[in-house]
C-alpha atoms as a PDB file:
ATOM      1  CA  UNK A   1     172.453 110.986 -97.449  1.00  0.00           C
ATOM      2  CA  UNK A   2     168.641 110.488 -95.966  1.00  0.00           C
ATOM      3  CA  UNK A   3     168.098 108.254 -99.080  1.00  0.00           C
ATOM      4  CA  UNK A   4     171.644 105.867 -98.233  1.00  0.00           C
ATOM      5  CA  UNK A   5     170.618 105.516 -94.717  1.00  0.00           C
ATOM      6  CA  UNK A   6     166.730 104.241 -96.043  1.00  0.00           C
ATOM      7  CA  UNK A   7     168.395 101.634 -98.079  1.00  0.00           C
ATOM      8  CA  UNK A   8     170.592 100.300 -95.804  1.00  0.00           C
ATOM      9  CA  UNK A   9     167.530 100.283 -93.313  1.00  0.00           C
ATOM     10  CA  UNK A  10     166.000  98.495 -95.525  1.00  0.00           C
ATOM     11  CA  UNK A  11     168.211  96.202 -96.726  1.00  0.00           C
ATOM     12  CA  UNK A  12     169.307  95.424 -93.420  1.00  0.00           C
ATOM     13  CA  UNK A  13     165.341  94.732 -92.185  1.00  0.00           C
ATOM     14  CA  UNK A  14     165.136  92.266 -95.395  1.00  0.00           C
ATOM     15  CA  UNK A  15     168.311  90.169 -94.466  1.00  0.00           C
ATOM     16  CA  UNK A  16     167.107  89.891 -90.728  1.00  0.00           C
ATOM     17  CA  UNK A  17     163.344  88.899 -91.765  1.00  0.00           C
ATOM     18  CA  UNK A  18     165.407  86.575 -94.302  1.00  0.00           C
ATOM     19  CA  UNK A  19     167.485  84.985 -91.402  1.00  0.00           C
ATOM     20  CA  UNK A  20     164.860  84.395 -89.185  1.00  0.00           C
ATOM     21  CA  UNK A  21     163.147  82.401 -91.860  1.00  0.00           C
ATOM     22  CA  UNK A  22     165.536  80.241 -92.562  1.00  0.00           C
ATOM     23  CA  UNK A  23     165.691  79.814 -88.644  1.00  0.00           C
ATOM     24  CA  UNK A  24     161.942  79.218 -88.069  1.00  0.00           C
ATOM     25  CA  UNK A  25     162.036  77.083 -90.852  1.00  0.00           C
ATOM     26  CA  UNK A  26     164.766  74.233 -89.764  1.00  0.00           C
ATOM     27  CA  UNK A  27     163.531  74.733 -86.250  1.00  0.00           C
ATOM     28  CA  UNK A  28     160.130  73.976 -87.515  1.00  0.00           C
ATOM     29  CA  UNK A  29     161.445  70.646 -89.436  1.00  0.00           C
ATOM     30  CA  UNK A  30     162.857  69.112 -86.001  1.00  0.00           C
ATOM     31  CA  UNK A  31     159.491  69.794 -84.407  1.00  0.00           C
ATOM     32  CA  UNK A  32     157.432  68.216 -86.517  1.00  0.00           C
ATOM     33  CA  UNK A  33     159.564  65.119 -87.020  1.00  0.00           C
ATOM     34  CA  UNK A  34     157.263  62.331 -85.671  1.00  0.00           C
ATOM     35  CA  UNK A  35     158.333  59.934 -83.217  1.00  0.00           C
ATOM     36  CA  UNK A  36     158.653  55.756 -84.448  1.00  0.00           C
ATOM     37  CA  UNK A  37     155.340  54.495 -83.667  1.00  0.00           C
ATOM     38  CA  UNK A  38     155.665  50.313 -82.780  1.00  0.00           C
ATOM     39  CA  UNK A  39     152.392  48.545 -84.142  1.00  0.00           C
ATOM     40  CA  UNK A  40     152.261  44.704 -82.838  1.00  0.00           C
ATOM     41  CA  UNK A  41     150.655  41.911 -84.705  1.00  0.00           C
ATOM     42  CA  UNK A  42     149.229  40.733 -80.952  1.00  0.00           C
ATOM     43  CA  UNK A  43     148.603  43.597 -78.609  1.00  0.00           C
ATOM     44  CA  UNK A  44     148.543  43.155 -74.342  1.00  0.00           C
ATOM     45  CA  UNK A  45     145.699  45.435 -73.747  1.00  0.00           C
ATOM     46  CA  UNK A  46     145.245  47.533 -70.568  1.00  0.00           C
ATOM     47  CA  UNK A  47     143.749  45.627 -67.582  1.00  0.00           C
ATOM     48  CA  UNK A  48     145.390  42.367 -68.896  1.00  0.00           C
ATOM     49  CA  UNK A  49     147.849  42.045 -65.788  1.00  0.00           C
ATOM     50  CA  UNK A  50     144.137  42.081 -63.428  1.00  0.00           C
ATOM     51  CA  UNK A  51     142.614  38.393 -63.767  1.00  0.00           C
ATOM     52  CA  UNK A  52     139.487  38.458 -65.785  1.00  0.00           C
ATOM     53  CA  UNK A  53     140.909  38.754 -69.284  1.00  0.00           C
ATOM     54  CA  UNK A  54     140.820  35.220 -69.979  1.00  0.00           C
ATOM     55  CA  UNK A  55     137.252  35.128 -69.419  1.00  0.00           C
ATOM     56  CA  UNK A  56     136.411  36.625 -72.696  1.00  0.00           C
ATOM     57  CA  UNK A  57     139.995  35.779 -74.376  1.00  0.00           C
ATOM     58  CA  UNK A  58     141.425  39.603 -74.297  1.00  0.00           C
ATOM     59  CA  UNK A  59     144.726  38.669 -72.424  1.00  0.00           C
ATOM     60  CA  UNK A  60     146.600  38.918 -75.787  1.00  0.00           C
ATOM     61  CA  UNK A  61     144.900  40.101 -78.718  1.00  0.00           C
ATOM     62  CA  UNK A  62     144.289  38.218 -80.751  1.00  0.00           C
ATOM     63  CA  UNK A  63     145.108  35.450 -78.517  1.00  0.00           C
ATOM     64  CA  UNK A  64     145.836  33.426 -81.560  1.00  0.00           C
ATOM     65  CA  UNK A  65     147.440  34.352 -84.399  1.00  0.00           C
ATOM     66  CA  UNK A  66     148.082  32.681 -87.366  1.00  0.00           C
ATOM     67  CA  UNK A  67     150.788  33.270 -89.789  1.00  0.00           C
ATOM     68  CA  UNK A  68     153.182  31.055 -92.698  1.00  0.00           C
ATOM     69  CA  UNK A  69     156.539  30.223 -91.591  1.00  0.00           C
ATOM     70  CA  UNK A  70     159.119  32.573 -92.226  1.00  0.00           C
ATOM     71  CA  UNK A  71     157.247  35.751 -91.317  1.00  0.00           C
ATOM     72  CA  UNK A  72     157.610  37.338 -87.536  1.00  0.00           C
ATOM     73  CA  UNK A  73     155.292  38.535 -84.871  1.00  0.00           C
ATOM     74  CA  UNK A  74     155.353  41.273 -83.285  1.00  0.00           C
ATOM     75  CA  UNK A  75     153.616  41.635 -79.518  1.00  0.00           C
ATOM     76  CA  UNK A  76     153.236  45.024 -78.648  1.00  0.00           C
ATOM     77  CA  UNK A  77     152.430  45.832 -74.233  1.00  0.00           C
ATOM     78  CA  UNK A  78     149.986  48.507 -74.155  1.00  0.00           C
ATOM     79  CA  UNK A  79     149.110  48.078 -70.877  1.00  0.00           C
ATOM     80  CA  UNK A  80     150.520  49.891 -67.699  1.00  0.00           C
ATOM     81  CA  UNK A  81     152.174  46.926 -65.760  1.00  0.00           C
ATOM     82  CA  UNK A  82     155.173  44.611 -67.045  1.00  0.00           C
ATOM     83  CA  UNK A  83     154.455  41.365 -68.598  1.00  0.00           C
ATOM     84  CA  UNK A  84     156.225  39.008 -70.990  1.00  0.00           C
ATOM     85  CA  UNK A  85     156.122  36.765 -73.996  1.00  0.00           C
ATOM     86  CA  UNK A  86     157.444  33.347 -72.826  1.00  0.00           C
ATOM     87  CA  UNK A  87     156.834  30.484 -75.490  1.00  0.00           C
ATOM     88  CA  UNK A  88     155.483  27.218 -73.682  1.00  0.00           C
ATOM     89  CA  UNK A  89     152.801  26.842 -70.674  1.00  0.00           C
ATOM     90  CA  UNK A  90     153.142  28.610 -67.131  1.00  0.00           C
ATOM     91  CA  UNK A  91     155.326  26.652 -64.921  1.00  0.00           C
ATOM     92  CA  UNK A  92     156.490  24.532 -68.104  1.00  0.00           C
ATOM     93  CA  UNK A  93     158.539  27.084 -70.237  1.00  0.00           C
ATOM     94  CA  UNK A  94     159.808  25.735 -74.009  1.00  0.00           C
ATOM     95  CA  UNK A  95     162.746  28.030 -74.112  1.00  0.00           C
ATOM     96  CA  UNK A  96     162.158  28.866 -77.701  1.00  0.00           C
ATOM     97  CA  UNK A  97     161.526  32.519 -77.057  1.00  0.00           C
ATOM     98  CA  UNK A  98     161.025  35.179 -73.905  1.00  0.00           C
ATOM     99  CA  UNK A  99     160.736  38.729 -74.261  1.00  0.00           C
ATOM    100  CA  UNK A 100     162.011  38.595 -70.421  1.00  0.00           C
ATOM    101  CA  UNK A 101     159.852  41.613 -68.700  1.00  0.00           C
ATOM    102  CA  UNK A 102     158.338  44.338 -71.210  1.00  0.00           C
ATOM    103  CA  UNK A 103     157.754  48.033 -70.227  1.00  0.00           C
ATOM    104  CA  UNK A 104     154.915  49.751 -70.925  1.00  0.00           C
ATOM    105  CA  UNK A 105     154.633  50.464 -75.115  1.00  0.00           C
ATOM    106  CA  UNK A 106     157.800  48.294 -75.795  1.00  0.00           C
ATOM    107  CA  UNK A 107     157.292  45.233 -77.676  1.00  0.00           C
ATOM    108  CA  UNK A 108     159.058  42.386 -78.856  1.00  0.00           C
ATOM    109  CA  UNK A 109     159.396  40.320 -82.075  1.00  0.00           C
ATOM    110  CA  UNK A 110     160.299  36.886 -82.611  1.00  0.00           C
ATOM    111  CA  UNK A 111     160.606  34.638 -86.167  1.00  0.00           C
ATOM    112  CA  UNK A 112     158.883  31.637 -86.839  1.00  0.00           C
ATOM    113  CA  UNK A 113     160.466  29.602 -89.414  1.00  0.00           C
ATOM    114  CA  UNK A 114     159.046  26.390 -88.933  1.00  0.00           C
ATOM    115  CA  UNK A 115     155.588  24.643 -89.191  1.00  0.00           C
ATOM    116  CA  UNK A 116     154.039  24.071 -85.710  1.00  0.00           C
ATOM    117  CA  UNK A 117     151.661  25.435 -82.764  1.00  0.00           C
ATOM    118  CA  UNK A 118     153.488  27.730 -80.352  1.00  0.00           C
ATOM    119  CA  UNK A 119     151.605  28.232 -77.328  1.00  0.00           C
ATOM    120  CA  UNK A 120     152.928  31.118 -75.189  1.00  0.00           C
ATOM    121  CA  UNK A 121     152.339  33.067 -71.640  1.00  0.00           C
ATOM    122  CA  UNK A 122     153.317  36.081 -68.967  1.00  0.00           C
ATOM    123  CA  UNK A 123     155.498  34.863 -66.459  1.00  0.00           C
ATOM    124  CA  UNK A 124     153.956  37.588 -64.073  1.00  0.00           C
ATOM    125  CA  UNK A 125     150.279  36.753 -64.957  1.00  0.00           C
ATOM    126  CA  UNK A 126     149.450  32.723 -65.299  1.00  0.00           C
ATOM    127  CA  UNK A 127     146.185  33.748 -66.597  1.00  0.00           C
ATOM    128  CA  UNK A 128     147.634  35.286 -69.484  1.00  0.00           C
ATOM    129  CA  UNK A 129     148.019  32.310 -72.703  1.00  0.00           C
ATOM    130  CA  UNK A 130     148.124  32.638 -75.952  1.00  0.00           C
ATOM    131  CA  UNK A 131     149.066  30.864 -79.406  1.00  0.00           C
ATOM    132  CA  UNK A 132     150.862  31.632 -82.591  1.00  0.00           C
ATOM    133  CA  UNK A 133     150.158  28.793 -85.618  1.00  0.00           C
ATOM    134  CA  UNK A 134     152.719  28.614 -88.070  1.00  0.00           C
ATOM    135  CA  UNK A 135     151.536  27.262 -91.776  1.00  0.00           C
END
């Protein structure tokens, strides 16, 4: 009877540690899942919503960016304050693109598919230009 009772312990002890690894393993597979990470062809650094940047050109970077037509770019904001993509000049906006205002880390991608020199700005910051040439 002693011996019945030490199998079933011990069966029942091998089920339980097998449970709780199939547990701690499925738990462990949603935990390590990484988040999307956004990379951006031209990146708003921090500081770029303080004048200054366009002093040494690090408003968008790069602040020009050349690419053939067809392709995309992809600005990324990885600074703290809002800004925007608009295409055009401040106070003269083209209306070909406009991110409208983006958050901190959230970008925005636009298509080029024709030939040309797009010049672009930050409606919040009129120190902020940059310039995308399509070949």
């Amino acid at each position: 009877m002693l011996k019945k009772i030490i199998i079933i312990g011990i069966v029942t002890v091998f089920v339980i540690v097998i449970i709780g690894l199939v547990t701690y393993d499925s738990s462990t597979e949603k935990i390590s899942e990484e988040p999307e990470v956004t990379t951006g062809d031209v990146v708003i650094p921090t500081k770029a919503a303080r004048p200054g940047c366009e002093d040494d050109d690090r408003c968008y970077i790069p602040s020009v960016f050349t690419i053939d037509s067809g392709n995309q770019v992809t600005w990324l904001n990885e600074d703290s304050a809002f800004h925007s993509v608009t295409s055009g000049f401040y106070g003269e906006p083209s209306d070909l693109f406009d991110s409208g205002h983006l958050d901190p880390y959230e970008s925005f991608t636009f298509d080029f598919d024709e030939k040309g020199i797009y010049d672009y700005f930050c409606t919040l910051h009129p120190w902020m230009e940059g310039q995308v040439i399509v070949g």
